[in-house]
N, C-alpha and C. Protein backbone atom coordinates (compact mmCIF):
# COMPACT_ATOMS: atom_id res chain seq x y z
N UNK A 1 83.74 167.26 145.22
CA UNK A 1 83.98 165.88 144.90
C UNK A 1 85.08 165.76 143.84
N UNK A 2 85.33 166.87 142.91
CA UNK A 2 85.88 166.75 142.15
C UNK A 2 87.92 167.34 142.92
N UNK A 3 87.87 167.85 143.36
CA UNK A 3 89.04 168.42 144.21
C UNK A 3 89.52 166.63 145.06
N UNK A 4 88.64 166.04 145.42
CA UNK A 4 88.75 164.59 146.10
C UNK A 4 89.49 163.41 144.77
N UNK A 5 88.79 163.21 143.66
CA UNK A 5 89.30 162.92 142.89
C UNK A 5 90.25 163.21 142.42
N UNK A 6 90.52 164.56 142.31
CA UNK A 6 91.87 164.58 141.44
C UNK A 6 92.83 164.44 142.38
N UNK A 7 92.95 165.21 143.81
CA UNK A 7 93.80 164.18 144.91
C UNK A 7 93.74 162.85 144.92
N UNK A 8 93.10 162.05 144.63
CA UNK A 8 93.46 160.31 144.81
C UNK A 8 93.99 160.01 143.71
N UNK A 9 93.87 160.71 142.37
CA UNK A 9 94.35 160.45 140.89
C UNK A 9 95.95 160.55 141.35
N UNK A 10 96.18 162.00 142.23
CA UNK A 10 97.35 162.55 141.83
C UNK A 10 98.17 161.61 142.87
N UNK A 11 98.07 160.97 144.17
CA UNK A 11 98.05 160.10 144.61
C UNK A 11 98.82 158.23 143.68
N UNK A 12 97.71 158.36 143.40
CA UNK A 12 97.86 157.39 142.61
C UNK A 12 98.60 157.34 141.14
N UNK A 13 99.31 158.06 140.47
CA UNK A 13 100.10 158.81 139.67
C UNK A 13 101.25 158.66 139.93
N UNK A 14 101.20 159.28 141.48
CA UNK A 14 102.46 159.63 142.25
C UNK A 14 103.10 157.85 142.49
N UNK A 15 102.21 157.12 142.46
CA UNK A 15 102.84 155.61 143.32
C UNK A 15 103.30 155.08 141.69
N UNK A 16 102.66 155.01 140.75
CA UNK A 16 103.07 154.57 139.72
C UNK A 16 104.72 155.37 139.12
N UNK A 17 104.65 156.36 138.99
CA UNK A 17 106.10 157.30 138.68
C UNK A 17 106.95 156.51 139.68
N UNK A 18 106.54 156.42 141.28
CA UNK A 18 107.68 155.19 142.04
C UNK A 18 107.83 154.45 141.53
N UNK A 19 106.70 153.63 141.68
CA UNK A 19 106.84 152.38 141.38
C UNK A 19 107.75 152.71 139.85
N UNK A 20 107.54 152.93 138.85
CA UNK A 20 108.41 153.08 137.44
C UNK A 20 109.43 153.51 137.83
N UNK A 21 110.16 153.80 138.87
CA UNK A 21 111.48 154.61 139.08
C UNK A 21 112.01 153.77 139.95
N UNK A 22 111.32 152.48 140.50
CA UNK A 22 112.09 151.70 141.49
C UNK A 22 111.98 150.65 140.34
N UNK A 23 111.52 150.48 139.75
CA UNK A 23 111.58 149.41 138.47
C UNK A 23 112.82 149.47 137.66
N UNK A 24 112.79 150.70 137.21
CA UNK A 24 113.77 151.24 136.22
C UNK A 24 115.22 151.02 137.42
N UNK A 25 114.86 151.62 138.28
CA UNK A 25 116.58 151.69 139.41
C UNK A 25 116.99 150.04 139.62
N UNK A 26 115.89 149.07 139.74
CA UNK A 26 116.44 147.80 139.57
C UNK A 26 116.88 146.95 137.96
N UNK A 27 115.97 147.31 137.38
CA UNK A 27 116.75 147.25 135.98
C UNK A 27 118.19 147.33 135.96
N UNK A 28 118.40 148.77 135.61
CA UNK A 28 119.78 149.50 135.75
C UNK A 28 120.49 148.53 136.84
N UNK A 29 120.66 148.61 138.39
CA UNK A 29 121.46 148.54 138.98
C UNK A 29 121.72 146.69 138.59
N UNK A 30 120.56 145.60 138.34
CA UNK A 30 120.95 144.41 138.02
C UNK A 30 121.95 144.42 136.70
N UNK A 31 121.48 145.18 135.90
CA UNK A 31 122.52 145.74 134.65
C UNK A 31 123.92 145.26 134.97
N UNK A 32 124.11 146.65 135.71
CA UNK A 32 125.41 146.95 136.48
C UNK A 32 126.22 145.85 136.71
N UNK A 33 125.30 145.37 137.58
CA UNK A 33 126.00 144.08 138.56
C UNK A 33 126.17 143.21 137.20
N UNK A 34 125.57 143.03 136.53
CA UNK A 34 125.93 141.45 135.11
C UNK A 34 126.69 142.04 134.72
N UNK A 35 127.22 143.21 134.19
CA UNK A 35 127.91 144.09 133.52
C UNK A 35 129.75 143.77 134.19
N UNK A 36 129.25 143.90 135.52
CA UNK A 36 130.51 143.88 136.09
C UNK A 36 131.38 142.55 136.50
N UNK A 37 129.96 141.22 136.56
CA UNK A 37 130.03 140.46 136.97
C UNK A 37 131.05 139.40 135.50
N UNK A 38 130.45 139.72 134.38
CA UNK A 38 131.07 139.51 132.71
C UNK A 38 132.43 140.43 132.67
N UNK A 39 132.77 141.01 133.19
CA UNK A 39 134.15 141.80 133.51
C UNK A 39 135.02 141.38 134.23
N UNK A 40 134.32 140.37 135.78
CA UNK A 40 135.47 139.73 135.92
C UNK A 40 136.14 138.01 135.80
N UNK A 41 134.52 138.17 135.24
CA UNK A 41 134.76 136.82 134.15
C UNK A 41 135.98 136.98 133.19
N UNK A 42 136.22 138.20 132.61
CA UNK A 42 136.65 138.25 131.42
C UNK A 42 138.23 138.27 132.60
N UNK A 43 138.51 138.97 132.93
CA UNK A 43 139.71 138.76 133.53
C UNK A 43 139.85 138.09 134.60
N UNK A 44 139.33 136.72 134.66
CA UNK A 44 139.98 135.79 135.23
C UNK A 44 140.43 134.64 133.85
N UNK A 45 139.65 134.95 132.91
CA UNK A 45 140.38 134.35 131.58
C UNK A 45 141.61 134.79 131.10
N UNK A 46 141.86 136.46 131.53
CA UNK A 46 143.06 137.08 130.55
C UNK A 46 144.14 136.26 131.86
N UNK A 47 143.50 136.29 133.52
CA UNK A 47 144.99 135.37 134.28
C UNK A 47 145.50 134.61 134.03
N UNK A 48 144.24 133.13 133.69
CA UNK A 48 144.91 132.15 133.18
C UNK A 48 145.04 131.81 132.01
N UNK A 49 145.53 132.81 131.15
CA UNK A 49 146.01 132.54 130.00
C UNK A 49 147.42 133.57 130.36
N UNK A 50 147.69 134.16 131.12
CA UNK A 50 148.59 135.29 131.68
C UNK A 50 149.42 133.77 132.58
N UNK A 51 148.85 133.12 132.77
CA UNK A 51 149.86 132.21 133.50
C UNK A 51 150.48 131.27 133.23
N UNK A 52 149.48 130.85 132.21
CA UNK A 52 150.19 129.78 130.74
C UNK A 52 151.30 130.36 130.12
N UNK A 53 151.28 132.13 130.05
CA UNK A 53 152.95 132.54 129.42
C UNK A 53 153.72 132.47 130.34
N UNK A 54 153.52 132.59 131.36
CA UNK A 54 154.66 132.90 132.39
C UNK A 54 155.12 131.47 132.68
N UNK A 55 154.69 130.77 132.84
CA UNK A 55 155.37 129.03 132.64
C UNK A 55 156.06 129.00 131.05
N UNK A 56 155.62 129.41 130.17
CA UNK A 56 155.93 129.05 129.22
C UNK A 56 156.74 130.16 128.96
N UNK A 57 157.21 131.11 129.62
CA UNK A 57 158.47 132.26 129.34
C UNK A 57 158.38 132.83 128.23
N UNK A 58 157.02 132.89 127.95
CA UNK A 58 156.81 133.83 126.93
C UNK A 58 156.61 135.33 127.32
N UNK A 59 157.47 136.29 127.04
CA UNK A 59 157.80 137.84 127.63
C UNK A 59 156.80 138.64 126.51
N UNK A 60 156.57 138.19 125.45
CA UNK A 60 155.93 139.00 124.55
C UNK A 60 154.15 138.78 124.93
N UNK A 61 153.55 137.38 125.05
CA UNK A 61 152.58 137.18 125.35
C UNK A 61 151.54 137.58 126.82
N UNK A 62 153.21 137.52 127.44
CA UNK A 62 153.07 138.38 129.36
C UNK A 62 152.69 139.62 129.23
N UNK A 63 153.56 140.35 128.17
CA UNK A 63 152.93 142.03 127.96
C UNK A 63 151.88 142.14 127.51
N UNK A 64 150.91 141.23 126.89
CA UNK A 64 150.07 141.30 125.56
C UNK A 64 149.07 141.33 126.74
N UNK A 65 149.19 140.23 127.96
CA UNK A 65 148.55 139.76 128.99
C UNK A 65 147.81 141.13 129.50
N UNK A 66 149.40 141.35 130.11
CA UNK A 66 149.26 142.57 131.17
C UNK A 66 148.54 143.70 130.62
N UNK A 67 148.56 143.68 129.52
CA UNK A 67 148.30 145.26 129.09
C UNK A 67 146.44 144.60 128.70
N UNK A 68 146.34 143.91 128.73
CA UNK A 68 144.43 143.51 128.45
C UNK A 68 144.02 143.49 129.80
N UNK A 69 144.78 143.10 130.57
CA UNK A 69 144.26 143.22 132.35
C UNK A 69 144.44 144.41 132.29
N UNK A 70 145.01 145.55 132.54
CA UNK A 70 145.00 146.86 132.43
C UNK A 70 143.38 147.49 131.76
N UNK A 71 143.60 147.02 130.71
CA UNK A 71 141.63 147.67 130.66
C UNK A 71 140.72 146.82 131.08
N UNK A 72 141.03 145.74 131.27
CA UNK A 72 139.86 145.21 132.05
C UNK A 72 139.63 146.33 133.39
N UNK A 73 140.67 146.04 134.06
CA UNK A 73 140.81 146.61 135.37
C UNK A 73 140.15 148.37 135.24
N UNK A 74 140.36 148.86 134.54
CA UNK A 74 139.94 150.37 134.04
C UNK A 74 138.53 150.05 133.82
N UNK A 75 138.07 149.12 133.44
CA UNK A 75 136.43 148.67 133.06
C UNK A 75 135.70 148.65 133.92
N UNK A 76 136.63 147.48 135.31
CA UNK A 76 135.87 147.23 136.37
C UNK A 76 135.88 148.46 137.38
N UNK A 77 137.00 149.26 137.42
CA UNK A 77 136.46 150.38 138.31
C UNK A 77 135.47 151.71 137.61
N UNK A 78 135.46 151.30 136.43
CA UNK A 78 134.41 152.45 135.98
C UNK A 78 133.31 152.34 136.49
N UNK A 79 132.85 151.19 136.09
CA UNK A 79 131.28 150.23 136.34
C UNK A 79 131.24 150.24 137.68
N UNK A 80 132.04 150.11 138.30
CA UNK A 80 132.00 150.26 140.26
C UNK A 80 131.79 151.62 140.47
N UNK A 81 131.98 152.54 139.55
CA UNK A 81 132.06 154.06 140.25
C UNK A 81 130.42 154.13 139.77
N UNK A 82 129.62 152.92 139.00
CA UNK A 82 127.81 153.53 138.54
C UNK A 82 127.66 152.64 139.48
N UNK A 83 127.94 151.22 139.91
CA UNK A 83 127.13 150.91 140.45
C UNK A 83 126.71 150.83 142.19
N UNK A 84 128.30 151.82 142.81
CA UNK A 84 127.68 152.13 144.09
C UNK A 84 126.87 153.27 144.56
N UNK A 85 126.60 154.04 143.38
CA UNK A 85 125.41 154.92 143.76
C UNK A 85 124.14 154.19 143.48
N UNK A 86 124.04 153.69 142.54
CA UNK A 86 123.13 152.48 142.45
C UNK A 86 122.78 151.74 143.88
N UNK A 87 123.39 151.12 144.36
CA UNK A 87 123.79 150.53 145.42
C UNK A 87 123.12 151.19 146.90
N UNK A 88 123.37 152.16 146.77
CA UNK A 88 123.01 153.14 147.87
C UNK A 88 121.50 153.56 147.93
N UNK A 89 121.32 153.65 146.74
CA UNK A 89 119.74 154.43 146.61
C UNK A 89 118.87 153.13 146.53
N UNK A 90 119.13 151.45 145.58
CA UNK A 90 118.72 150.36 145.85
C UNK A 90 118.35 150.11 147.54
N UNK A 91 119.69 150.45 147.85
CA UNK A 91 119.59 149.63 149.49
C UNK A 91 117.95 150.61 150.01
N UNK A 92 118.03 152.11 149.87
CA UNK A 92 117.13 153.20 150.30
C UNK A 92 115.98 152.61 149.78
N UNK A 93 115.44 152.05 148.58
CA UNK A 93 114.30 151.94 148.07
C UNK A 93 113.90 150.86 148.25
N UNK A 94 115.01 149.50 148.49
CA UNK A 94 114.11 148.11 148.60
C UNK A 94 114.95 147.85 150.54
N UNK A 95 114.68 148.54 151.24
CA UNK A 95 115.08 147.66 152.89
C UNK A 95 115.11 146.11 152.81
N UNK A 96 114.27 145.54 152.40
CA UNK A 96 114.51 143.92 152.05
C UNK A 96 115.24 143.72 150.99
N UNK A 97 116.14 143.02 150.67
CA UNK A 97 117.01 142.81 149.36
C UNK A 97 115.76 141.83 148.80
N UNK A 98 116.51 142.23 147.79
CA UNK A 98 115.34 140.90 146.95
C UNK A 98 116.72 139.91 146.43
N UNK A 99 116.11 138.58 146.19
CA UNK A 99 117.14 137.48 146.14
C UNK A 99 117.99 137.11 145.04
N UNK A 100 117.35 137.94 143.93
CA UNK A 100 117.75 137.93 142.47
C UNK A 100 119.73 138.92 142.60
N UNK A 101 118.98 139.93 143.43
CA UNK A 101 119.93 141.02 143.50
C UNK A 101 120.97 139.83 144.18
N UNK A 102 120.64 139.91 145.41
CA UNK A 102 121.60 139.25 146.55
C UNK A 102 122.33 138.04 145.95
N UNK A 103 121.77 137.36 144.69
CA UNK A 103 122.48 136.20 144.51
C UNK A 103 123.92 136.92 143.55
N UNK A 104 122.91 137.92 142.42
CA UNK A 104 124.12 138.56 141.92
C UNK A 104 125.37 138.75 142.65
N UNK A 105 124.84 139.68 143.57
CA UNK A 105 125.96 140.71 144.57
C UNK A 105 126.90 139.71 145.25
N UNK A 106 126.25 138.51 145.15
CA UNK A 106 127.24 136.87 146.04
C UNK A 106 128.07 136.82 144.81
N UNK A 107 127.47 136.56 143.72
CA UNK A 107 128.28 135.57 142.26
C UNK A 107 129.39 136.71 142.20
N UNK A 108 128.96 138.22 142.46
CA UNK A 108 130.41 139.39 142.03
C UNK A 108 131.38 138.78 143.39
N UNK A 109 130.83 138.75 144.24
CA UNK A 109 132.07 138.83 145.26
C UNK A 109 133.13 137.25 145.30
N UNK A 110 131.98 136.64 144.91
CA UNK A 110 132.68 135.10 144.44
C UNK A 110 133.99 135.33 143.44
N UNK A 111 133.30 135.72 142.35
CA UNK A 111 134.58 136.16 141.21
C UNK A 111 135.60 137.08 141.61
N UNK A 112 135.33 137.88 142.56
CA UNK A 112 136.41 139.07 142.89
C UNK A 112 137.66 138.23 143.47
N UNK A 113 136.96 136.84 144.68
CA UNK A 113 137.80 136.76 145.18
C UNK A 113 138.45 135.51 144.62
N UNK A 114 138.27 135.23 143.48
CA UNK A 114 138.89 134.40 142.84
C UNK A 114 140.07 135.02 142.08
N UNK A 115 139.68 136.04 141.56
CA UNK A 115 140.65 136.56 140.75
C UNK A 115 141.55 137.64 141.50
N UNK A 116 141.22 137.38 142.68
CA UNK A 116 142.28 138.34 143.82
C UNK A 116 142.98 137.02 143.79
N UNK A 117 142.73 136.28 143.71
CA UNK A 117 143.50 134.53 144.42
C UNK A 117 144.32 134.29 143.41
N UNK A 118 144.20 134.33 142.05
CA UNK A 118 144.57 134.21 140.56
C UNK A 118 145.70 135.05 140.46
N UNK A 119 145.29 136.04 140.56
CA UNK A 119 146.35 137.41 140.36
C UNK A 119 147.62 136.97 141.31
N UNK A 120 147.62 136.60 142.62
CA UNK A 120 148.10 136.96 143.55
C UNK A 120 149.26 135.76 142.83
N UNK A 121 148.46 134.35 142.73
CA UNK A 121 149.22 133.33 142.16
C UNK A 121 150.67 133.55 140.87
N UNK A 122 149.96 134.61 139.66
CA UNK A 122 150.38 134.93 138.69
C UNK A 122 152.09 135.82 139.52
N UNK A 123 151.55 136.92 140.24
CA UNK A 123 152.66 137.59 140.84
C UNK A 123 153.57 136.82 141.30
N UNK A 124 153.39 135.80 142.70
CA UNK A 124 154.21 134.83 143.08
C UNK A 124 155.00 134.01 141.62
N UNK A 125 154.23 133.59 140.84
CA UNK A 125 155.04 132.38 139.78
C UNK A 125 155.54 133.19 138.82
N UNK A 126 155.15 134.81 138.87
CA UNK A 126 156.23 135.61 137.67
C UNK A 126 157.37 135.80 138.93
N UNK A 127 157.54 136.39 140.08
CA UNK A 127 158.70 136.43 140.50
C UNK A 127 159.43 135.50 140.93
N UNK A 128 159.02 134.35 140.72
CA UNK A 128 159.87 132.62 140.92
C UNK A 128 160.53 132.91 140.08
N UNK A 129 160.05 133.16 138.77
CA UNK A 129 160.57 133.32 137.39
C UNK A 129 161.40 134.14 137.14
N UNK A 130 161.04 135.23 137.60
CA UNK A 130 162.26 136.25 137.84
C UNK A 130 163.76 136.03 138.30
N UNK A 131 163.40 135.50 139.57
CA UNK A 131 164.51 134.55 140.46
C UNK A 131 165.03 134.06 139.51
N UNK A 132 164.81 133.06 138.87
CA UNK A 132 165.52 132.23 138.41
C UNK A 132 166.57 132.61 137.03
N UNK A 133 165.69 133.65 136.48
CA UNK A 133 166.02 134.27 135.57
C UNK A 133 167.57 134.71 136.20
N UNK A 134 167.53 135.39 137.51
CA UNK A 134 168.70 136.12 137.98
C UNK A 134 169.67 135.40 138.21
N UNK A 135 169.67 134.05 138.34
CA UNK A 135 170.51 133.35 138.79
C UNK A 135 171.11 132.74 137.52
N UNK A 136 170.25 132.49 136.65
CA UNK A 136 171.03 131.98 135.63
C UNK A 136 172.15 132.80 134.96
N UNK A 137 171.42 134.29 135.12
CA UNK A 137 172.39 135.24 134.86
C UNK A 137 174.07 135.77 135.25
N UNK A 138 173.34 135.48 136.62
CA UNK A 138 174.65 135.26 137.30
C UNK A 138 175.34 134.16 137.71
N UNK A 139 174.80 133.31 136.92
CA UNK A 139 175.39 131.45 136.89
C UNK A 139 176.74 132.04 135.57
N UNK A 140 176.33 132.86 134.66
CA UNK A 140 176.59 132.62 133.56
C UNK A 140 177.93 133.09 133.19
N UNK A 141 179.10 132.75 132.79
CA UNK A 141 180.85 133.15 132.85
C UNK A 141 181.06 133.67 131.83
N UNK A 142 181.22 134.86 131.75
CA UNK A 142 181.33 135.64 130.55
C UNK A 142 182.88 135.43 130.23
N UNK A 143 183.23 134.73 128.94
CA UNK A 143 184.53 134.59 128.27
C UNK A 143 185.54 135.25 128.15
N UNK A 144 186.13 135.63 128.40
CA UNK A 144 187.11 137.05 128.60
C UNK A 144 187.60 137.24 127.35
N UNK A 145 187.61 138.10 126.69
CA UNK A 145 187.40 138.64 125.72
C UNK A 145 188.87 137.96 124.71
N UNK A 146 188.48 137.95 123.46
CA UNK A 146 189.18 137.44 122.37
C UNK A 146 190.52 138.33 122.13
N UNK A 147 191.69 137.49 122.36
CA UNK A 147 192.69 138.04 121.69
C UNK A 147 192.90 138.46 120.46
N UNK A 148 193.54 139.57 120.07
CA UNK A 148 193.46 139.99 118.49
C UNK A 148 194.53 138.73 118.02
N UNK A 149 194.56 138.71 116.58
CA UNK A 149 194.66 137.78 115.63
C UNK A 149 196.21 137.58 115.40
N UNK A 150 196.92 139.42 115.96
CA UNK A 150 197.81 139.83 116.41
C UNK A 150 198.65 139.97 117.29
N UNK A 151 197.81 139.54 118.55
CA UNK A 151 198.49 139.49 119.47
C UNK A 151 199.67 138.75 120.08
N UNK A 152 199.51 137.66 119.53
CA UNK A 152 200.72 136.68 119.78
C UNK A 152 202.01 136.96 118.76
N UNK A 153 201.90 137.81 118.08
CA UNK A 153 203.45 137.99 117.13
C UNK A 153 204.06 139.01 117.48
N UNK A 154 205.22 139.02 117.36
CA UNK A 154 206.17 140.19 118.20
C UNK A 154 206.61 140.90 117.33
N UNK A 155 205.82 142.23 116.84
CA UNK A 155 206.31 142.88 116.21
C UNK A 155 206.88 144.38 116.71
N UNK A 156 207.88 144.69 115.83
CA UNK A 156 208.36 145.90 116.35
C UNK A 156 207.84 147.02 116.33
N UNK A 157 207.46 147.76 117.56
CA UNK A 157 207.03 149.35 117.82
C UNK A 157 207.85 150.21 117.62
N UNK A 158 208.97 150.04 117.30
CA UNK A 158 209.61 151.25 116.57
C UNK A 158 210.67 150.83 115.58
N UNK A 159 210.91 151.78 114.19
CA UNK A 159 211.66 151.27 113.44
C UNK A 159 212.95 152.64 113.54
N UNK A 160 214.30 151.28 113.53
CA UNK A 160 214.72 152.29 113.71
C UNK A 160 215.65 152.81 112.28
N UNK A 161 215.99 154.51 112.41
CA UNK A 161 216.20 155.35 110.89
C UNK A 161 217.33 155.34 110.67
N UNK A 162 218.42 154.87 111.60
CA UNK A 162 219.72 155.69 111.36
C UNK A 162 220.42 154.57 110.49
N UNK A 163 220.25 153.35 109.68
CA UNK A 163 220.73 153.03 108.89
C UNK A 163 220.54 153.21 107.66
């Protein structure tokens, strides 16, 4: 009787350590997803403030831009490299999504494709900008260069010795 018991204990042990390990794997992987989801929150703020310089031809504030989207972007593929193993072993452990997850996994793909839409905008209205930049450049008539102060007096290049 006692060999019976400790099989249903060990049994029952065994479902709790799951159960605590499918708990913990949804923890973590909802983590993830807010984690990533506040990441591309954050850079759809650095666009449109990235697009306010580029109207406003500010070249110093565009770099300041670009280079904070740069770690964002380094942020968001880190967090993508935890949370599709996450992802994989979630899908393995819950076959039914649960709706908490699924709404997340909607709100990330919502933001992704906003700030694919954002970005794309920023590129188009920096190379308008560009354009225009080029043209003014080559609108522009460079003065042909200043006569010396000298040039108009006729002086003699050689003196001559024999008097």
């Amino acid at each position: 009787m006692s060999d019976t018991n400790h099989a249903v204990n060990s049994v029952l042990e065994m479902d709790e350590d799951e159960i605590r390990q499918r708990v913990n794997l949804l923890k973590r992987f909802r983590s993830m997803l807010e984690v990533q989801r506040d990441r591309f929150r954050d850079y759809l703020n650095v666009l449109e403030v990235q697009e306010q310089a580029i109207v406003e031809g500010d070249a110093r504030a565009i770099e300041a831009q670009a280079g904070m989207e740069q770690q964002i972007v380094r942020e968001i593929l880190s967090v993508q490299k935890v949370i599709k193993p996450l992802e994989g072993m979630y899908g393995r452990m819950y076959p039914g999504k649960k709706p908490e997850i699924t709404r997340l996994q909607s709100s990330l793909q919502q933001l992704q494709s906003q700030v694919l839409e954002r970005n794309r905008m920023n590129r188009e209205l920096l190379a308008r900008q560009r354009d225009e930049l080029k043209e003014k450049i080559q609108s522009l008539r460079i003065p042909k260069g200043r006569k010396s102060v000298y040039a108009g007096n006729q002086t003699p290049s050689m003196v001559d010795l024999s008097a």
